[in-house]
PDB file of N, CA and C in Angstrom:
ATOM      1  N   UNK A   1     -28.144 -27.822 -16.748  1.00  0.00           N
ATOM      2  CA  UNK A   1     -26.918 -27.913 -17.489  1.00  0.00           C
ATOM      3  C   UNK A   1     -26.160 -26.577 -17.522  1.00  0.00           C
ATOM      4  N   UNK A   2     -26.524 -25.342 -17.705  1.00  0.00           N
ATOM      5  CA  UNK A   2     -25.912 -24.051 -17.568  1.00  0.00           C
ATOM      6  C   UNK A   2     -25.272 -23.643 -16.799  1.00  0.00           C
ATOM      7  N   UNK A   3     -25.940 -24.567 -15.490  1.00  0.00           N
ATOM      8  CA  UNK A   3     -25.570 -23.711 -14.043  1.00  0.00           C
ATOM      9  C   UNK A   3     -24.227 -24.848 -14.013  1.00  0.00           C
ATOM     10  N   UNK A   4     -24.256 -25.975 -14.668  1.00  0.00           N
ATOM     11  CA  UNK A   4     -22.659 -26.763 -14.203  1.00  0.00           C
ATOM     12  C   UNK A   4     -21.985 -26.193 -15.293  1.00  0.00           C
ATOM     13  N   UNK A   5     -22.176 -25.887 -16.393  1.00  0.00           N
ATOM     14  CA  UNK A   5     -21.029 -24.857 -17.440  1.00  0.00           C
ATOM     15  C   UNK A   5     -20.526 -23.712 -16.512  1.00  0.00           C
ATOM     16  N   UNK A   6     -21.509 -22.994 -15.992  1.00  0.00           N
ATOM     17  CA  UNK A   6     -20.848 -21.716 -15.149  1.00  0.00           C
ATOM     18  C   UNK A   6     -19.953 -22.318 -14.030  1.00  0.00           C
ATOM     19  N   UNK A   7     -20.108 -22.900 -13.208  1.00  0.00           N
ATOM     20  CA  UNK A   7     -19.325 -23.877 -12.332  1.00  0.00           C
ATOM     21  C   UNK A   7     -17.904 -24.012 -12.662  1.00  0.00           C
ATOM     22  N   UNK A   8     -18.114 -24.716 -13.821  1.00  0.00           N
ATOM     23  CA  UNK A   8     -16.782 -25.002 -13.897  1.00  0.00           C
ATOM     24  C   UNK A   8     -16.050 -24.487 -14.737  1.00  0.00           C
ATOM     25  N   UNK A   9     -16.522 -23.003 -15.731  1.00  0.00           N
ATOM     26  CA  UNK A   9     -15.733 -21.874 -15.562  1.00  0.00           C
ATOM     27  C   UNK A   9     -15.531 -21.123 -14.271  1.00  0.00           C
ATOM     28  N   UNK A  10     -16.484 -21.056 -13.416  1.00  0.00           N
ATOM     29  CA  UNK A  10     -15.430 -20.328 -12.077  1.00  0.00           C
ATOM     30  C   UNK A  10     -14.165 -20.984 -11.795  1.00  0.00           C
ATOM     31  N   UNK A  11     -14.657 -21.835 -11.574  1.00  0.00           N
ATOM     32  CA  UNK A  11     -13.251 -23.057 -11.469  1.00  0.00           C
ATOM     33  C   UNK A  11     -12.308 -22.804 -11.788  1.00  0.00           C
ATOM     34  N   UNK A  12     -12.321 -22.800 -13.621  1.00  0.00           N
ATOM     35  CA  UNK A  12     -11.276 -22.711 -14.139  1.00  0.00           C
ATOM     36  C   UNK A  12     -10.670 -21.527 -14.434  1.00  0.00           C
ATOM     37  N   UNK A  13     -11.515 -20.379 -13.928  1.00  0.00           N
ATOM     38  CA  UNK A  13     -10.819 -19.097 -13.776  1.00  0.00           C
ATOM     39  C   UNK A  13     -10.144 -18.924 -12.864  1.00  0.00           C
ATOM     40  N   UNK A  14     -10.451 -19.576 -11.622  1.00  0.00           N
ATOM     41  CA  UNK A  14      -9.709 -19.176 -10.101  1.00  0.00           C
ATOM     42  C   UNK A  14      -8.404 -20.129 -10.281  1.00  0.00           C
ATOM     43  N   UNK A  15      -8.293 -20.915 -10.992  1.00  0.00           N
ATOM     44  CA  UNK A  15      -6.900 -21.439 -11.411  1.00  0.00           C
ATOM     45  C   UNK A  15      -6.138 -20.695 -12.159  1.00  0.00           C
ATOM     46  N   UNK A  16      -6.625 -19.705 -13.028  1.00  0.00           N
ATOM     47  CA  UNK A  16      -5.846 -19.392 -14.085  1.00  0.00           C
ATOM     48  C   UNK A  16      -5.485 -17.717 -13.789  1.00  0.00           C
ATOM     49  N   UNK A  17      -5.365 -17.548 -12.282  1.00  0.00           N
ATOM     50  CA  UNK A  17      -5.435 -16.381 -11.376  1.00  0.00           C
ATOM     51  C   UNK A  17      -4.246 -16.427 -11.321  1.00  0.00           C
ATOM     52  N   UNK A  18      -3.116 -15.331 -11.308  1.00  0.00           N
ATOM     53  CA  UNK A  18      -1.937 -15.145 -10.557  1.00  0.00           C
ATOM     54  C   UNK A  18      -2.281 -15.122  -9.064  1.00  0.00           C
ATOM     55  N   UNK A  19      -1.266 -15.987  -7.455  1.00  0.00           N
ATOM     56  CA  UNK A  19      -1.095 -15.709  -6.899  1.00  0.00           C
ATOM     57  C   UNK A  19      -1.236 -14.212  -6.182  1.00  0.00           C
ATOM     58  N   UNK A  20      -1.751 -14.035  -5.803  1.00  0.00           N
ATOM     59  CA  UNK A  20      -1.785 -12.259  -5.114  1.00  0.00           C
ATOM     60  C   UNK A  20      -0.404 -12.038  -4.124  1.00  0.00           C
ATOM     61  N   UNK A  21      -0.005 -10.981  -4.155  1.00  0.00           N
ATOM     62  CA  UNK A  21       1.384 -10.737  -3.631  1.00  0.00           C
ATOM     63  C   UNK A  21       1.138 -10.676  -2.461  1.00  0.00           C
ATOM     64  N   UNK A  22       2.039 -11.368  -1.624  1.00  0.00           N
ATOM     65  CA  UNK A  22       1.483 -11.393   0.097  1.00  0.00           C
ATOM     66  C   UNK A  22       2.122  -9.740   0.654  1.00  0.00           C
ATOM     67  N   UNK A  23       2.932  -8.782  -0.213  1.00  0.00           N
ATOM     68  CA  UNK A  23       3.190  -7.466   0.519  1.00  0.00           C
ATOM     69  C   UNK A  23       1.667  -6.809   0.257  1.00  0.00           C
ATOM     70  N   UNK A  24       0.815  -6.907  -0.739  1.00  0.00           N
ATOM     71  CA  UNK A  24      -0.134  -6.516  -1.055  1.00  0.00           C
ATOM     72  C   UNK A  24      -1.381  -6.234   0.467  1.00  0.00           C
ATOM     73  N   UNK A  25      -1.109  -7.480   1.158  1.00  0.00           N
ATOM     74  CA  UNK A  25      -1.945  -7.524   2.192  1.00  0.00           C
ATOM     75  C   UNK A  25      -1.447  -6.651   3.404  1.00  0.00           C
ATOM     76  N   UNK A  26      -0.066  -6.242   3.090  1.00  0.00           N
ATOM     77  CA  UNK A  26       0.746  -6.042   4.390  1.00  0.00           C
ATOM     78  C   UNK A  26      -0.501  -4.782   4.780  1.00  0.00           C
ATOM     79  N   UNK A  27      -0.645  -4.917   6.148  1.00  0.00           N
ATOM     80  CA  UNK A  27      -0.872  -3.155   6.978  1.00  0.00           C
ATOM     81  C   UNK A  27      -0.174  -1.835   6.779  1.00  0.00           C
ATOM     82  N   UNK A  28      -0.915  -1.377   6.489  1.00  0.00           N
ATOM     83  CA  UNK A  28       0.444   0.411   6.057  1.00  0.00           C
ATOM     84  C   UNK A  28       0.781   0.547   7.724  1.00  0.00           C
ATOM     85  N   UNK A  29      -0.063   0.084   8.985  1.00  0.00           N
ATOM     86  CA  UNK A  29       0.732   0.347  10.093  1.00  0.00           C
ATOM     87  C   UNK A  29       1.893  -0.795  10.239  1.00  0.00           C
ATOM     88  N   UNK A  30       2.556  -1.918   9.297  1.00  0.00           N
ATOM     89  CA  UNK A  30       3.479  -2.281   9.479  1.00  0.00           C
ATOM     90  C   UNK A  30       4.707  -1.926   9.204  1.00  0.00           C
ATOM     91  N   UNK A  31       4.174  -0.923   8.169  1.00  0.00           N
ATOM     92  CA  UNK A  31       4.719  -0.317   7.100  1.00  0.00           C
ATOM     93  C   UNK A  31       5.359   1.077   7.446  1.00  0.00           C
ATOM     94  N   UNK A  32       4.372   1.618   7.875  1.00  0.00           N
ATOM     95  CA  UNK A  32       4.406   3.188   7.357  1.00  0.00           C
ATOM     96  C   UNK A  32       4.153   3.957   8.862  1.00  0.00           C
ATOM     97  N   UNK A  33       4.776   5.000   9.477  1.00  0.00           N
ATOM     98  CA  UNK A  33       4.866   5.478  10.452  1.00  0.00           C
ATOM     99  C   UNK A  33       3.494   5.985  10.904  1.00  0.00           C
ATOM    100  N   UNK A  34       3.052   5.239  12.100  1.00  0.00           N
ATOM    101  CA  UNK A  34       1.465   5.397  12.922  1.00  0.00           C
ATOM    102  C   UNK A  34       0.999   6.511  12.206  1.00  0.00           C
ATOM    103  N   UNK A  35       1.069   7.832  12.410  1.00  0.00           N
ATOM    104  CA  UNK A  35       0.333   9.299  12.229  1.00  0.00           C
ATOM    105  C   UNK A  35       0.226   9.371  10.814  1.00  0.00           C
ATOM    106  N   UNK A  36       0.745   8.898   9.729  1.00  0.00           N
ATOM    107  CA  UNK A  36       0.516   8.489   8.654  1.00  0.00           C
ATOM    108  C   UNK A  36      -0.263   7.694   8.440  1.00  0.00           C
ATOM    109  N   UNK A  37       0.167   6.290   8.774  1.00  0.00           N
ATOM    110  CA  UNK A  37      -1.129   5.261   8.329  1.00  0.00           C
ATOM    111  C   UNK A  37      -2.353   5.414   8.965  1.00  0.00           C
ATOM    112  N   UNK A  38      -2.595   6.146  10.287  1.00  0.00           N
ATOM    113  CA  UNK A  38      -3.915   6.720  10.441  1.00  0.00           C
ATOM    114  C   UNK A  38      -4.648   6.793   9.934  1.00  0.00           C
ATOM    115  N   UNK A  39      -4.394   8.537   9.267  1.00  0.00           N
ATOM    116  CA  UNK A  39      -4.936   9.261   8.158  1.00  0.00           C
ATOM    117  C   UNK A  39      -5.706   8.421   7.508  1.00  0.00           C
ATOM    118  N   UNK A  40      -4.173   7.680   6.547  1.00  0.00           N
ATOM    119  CA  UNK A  40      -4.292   6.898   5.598  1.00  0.00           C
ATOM    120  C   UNK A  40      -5.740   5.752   5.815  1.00  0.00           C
ATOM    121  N   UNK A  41      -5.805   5.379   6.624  1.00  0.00           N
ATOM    122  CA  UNK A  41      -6.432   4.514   7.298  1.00  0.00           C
ATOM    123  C   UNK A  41      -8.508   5.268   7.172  1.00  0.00           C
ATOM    124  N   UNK A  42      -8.300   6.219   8.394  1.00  0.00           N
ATOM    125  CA  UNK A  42      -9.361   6.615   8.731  1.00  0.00           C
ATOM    126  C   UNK A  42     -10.083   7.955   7.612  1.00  0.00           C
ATOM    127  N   UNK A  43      -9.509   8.595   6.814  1.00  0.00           N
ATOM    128  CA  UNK A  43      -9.613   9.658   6.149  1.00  0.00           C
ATOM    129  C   UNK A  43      -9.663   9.161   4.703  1.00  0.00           C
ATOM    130  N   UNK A  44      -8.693   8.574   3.705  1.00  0.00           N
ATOM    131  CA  UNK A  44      -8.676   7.974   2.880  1.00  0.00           C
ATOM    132  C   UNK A  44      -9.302   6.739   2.691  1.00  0.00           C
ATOM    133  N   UNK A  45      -9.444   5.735   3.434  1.00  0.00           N
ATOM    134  CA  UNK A  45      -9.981   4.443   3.808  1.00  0.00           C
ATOM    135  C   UNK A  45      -8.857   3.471   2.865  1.00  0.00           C
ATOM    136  N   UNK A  46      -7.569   3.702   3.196  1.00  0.00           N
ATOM    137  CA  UNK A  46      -6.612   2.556   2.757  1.00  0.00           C
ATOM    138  C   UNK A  46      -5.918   1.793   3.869  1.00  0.00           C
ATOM    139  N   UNK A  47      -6.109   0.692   3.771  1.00  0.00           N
ATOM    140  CA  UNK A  47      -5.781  -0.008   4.904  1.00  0.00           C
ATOM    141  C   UNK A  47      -4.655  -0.815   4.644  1.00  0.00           C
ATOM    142  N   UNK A  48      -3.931  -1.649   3.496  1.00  0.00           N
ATOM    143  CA  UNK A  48      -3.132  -1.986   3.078  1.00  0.00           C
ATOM    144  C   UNK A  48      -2.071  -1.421   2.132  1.00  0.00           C
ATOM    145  N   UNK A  49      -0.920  -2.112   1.644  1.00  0.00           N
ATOM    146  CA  UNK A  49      -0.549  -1.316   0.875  1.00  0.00           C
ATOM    147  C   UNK A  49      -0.805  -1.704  -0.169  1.00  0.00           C
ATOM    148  N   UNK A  50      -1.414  -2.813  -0.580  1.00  0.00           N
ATOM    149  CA  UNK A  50      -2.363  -2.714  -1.781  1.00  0.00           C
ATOM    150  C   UNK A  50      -2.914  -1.562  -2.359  1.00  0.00           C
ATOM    151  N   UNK A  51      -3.934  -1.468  -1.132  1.00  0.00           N
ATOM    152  CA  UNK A  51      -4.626  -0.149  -1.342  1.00  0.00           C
ATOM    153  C   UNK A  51      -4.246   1.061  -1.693  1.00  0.00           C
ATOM    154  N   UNK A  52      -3.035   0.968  -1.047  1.00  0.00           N
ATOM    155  CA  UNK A  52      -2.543   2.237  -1.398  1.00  0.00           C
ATOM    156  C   UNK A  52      -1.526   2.830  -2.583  1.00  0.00           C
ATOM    157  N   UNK A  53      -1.452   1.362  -2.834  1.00  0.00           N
ATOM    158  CA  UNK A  53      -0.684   0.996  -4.334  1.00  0.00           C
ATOM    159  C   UNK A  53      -1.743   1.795  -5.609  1.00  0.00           C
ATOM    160  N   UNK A  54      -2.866   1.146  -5.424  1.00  0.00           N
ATOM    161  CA  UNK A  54      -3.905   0.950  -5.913  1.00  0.00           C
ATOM    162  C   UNK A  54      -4.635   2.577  -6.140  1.00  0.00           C
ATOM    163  N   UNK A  55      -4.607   3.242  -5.077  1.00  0.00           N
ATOM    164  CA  UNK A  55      -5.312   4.628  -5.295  1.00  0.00           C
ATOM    165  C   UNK A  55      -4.461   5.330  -5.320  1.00  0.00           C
ATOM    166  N   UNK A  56      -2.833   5.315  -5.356  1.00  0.00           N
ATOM    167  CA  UNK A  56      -1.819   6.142  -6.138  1.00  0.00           C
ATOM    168  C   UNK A  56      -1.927   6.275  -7.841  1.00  0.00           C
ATOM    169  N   UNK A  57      -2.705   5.448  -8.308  1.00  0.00           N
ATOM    170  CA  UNK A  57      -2.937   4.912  -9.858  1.00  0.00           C
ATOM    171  C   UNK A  57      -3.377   6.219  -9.964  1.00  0.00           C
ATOM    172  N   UNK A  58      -4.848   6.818  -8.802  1.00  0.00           N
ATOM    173  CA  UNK A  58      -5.772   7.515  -9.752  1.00  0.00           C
ATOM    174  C   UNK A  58      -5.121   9.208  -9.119  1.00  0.00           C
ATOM    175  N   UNK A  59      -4.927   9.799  -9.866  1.00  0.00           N
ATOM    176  CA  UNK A  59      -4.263  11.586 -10.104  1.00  0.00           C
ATOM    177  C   UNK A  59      -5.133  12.240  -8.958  1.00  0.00           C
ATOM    178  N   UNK A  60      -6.344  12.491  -8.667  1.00  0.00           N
ATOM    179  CA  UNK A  60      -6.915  12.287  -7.672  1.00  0.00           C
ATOM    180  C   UNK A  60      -6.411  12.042  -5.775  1.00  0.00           C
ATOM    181  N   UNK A  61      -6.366  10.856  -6.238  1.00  0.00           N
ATOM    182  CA  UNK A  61      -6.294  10.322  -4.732  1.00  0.00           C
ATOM    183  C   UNK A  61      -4.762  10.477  -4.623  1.00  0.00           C
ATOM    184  N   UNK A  62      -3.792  10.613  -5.376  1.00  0.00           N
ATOM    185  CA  UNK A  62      -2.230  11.141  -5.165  1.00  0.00           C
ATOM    186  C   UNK A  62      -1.944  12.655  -4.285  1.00  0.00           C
ATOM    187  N   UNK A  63      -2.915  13.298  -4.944  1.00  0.00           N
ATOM    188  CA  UNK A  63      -2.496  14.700  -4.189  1.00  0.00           C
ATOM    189  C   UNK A  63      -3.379  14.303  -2.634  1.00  0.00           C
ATOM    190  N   UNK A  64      -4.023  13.510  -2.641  1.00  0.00           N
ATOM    191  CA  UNK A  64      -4.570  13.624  -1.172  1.00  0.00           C
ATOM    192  C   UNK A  64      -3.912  12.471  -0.306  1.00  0.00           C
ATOM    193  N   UNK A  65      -3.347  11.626  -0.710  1.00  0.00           N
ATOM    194  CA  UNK A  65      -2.213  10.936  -0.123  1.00  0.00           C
ATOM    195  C   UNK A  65      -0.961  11.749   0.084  1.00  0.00           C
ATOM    196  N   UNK A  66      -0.436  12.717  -0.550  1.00  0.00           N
ATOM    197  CA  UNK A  66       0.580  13.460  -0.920  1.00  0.00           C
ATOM    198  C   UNK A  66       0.199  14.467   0.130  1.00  0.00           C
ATOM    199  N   UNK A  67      -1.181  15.173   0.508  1.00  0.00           N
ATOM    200  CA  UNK A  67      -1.108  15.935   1.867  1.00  0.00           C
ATOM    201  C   UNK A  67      -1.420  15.089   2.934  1.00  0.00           C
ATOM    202  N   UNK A  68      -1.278  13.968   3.818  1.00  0.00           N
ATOM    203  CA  UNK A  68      -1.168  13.346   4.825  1.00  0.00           C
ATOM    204  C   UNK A  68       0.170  13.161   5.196  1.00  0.00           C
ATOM    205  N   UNK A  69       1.572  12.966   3.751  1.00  0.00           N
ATOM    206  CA  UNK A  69       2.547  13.355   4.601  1.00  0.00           C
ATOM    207  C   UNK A  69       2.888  14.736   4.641  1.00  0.00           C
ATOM    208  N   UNK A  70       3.986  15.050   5.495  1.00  0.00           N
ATOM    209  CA  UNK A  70       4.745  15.426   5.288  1.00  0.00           C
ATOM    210  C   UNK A  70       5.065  16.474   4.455  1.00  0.00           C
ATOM    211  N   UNK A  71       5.682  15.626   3.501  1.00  0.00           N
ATOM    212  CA  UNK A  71       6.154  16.320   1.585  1.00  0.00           C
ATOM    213  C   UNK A  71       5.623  15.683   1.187  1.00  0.00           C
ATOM    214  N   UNK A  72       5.175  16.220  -0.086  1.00  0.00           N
ATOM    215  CA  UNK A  72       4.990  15.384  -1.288  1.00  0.00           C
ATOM    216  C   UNK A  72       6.243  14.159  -1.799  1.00  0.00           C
ATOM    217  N   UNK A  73       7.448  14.439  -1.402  1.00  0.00           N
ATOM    218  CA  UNK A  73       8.444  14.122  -1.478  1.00  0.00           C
ATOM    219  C   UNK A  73       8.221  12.364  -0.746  1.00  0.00           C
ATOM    220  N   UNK A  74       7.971  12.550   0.618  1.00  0.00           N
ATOM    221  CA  UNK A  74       7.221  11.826   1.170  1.00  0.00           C
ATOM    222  C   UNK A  74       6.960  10.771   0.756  1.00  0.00           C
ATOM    223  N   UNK A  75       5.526  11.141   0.034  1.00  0.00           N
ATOM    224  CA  UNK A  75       5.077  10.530  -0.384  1.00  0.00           C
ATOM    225  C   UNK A  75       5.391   9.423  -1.363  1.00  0.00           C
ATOM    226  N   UNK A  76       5.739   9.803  -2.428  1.00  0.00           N
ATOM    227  CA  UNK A  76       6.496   9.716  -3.955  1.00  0.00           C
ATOM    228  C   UNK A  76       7.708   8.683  -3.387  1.00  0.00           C
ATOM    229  N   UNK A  77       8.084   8.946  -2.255  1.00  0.00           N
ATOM    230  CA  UNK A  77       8.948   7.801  -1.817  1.00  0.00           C
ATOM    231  C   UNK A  77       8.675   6.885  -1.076  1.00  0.00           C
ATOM    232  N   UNK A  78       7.296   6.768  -0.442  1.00  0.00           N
ATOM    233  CA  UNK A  78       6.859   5.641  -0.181  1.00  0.00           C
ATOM    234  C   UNK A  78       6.331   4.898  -0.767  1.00  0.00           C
ATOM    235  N   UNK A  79       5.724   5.266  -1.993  1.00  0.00           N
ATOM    236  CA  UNK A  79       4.950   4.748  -3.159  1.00  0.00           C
ATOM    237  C   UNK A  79       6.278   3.693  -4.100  1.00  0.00           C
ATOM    238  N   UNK A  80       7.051   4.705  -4.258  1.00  0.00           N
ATOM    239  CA  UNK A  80       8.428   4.028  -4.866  1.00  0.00           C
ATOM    240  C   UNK A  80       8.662   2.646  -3.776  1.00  0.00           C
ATOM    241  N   UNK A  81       8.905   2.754  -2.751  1.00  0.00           N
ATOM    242  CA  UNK A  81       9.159   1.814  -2.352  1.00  0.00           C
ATOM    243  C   UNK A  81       8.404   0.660  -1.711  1.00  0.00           C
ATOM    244  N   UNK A  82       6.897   1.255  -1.682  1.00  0.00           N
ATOM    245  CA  UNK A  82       6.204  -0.511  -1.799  1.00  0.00           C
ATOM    246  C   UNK A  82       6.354  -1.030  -2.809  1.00  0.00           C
ATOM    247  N   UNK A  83       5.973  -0.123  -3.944  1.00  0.00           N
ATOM    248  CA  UNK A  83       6.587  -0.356  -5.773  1.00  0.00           C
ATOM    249  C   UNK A  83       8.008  -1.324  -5.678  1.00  0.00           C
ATOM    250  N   UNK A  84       8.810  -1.002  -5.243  1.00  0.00           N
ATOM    251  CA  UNK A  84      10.018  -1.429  -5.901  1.00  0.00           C
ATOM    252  C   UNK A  84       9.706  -3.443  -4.194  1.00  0.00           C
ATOM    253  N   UNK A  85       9.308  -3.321  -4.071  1.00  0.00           N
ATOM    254  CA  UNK A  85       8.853  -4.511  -2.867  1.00  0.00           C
ATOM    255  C   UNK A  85       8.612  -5.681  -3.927  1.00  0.00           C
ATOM    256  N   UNK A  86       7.377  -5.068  -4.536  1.00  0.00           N
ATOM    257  CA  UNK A  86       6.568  -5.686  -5.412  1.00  0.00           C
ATOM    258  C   UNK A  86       7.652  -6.040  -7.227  1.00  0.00           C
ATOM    259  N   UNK A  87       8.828  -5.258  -7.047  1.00  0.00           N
ATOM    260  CA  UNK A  87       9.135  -5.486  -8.509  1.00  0.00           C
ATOM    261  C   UNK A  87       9.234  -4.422  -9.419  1.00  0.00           C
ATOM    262  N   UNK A  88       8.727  -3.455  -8.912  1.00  0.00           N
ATOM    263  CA  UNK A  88       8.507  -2.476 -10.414  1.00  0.00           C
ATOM    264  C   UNK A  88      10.008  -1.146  -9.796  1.00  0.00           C
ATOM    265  N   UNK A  89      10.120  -0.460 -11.264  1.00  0.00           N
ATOM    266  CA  UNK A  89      11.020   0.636 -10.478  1.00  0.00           C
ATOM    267  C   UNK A  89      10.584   1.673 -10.474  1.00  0.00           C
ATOM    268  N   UNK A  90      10.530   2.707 -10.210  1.00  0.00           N
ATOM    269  CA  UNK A  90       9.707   3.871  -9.857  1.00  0.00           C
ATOM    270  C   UNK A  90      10.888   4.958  -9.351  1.00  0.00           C
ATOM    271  N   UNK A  91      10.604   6.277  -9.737  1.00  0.00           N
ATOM    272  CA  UNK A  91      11.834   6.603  -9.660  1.00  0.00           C
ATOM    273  C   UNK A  91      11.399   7.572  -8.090  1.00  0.00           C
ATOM    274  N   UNK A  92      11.868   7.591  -7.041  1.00  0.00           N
ATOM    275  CA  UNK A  92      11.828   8.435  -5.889  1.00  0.00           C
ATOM    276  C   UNK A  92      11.652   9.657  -6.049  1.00  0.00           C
ATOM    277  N   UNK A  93      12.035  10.343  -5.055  1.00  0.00           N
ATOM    278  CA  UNK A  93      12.478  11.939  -4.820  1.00  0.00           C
ATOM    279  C   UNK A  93      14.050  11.767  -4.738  1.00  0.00           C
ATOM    280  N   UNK A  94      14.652  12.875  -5.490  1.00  0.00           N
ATOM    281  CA  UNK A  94      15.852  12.874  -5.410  1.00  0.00           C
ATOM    282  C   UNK A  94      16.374  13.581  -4.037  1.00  0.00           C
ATOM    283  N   UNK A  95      17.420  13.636  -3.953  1.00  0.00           N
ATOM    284  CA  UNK A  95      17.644  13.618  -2.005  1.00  0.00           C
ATOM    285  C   UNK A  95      16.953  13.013  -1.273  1.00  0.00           C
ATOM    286  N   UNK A  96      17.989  13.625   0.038  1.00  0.00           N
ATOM    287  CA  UNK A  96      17.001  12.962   1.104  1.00  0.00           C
ATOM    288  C   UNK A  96      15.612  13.498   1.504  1.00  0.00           C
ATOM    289  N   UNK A  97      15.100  12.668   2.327  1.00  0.00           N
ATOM    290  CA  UNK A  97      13.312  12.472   1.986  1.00  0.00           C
ATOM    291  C   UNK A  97      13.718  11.934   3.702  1.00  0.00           C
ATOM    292  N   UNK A  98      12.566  13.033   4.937  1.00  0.00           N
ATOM    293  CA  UNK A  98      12.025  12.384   6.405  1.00  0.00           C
ATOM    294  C   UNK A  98      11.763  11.129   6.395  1.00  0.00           C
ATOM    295  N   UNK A  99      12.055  10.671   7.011  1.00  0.00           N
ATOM    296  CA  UNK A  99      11.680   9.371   7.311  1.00  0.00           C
ATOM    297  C   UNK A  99      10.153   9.356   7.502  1.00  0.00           C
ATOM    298  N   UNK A 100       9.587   8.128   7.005  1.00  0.00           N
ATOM    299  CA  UNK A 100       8.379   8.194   6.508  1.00  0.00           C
ATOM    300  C   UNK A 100       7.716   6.658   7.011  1.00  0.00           C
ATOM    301  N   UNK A 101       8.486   5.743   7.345  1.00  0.00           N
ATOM    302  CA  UNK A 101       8.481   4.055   7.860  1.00  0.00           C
ATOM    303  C   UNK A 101       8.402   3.917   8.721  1.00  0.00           C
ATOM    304  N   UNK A 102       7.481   2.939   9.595  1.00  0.00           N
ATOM    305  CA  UNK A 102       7.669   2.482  10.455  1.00  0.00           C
ATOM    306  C   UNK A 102       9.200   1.681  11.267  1.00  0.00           C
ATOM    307  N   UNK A 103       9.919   2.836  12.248  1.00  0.00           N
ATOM    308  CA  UNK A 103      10.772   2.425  12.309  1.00  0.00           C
ATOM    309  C   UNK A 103      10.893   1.223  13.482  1.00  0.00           C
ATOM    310  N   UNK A 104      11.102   1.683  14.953  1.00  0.00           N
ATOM    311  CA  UNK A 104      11.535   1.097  16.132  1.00  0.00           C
ATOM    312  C   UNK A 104      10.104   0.775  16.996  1.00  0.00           C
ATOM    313  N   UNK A 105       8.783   1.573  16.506  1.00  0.00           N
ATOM    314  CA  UNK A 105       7.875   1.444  17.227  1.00  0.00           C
ATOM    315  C   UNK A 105       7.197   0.572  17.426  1.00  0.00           C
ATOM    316  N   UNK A 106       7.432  -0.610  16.411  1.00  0.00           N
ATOM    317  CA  UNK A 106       6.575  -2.120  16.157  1.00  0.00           C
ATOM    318  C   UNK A 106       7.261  -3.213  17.350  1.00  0.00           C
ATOM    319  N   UNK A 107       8.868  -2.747  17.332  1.00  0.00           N
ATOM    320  CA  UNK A 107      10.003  -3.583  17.575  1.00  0.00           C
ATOM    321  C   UNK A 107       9.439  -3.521  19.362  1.00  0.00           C
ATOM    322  N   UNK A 108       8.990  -2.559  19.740  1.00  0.00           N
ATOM    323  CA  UNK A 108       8.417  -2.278  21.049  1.00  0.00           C
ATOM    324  C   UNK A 108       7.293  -2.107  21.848  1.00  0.00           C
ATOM    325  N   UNK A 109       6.617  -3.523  21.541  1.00  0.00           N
ATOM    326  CA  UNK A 109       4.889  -3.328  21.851  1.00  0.00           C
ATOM    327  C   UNK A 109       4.624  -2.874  22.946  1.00  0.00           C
ATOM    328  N   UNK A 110       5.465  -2.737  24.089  1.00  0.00           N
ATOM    329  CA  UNK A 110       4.871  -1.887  25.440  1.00  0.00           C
ATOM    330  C   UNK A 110       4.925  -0.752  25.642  1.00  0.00           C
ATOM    331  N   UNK A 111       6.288   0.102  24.545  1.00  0.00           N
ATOM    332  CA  UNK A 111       6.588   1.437  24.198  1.00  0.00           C
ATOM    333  C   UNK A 111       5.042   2.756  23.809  1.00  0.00           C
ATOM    334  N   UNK A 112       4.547   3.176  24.677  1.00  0.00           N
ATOM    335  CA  UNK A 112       3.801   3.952  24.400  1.00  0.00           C
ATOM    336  C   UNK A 112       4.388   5.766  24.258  1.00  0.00           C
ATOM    337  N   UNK A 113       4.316   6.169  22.960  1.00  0.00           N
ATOM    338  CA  UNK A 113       4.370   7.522  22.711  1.00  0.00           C
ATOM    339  C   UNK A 113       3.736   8.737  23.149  1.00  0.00           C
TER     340      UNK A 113
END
């Protein structure tokens, strides 16, 4: 009898789940310019931008996301803008900020750099 009570609270928890955001799953290489999401990738171990949503939270893992780009500036503006994908507002770097996105290189799968 216990083991069908637990049952069908799993059940009724996995119903009572918000949807997960499908940008959540996106690749930071869909995202985010190759030599960046590398790093990001192989050094940090963030592979989505979930992830990387996710270990911007901790003060920590910001300054070491924050040296893979660029600027810190960079950074702070890519964060803003998976952020603002998802809904939330977040305030950028003021000025302009390198380009930091995956721009033309996806658009060209035979294009080798």
């Amino acid at each position: 009898m216990p083991q069908e009570q637990l049952a069908a609270q799993q059940v009724g928890s996995e119903s009572n789940q918000r949807p997960r955001h499908p940008i959540l799953d996106l690749p930071l290489t869909s995202v985010i310019r190759r030599e960046y999401a590398l790093q990001l990738q192989h050094v940090l171990k963030l592979y989505t931008v979930g992830n990387l949503l996710g270990a911007w939270r901790q003060f920590e893992c910001q300054k070491s996301i924050e040296e893979v780009f660029d600027t810190p500036e960079q950074a702070h503006h890519a964060i803003a803008t998976c952020a603002a994908w998802l809904g939330f507002q977040i305030v950028a770097a003021p000025g302009r900020v390198p380009d930091w996105w995956n721009s033309d290189e996806m658009q060209e799968p035979g294009r080798l750099e």
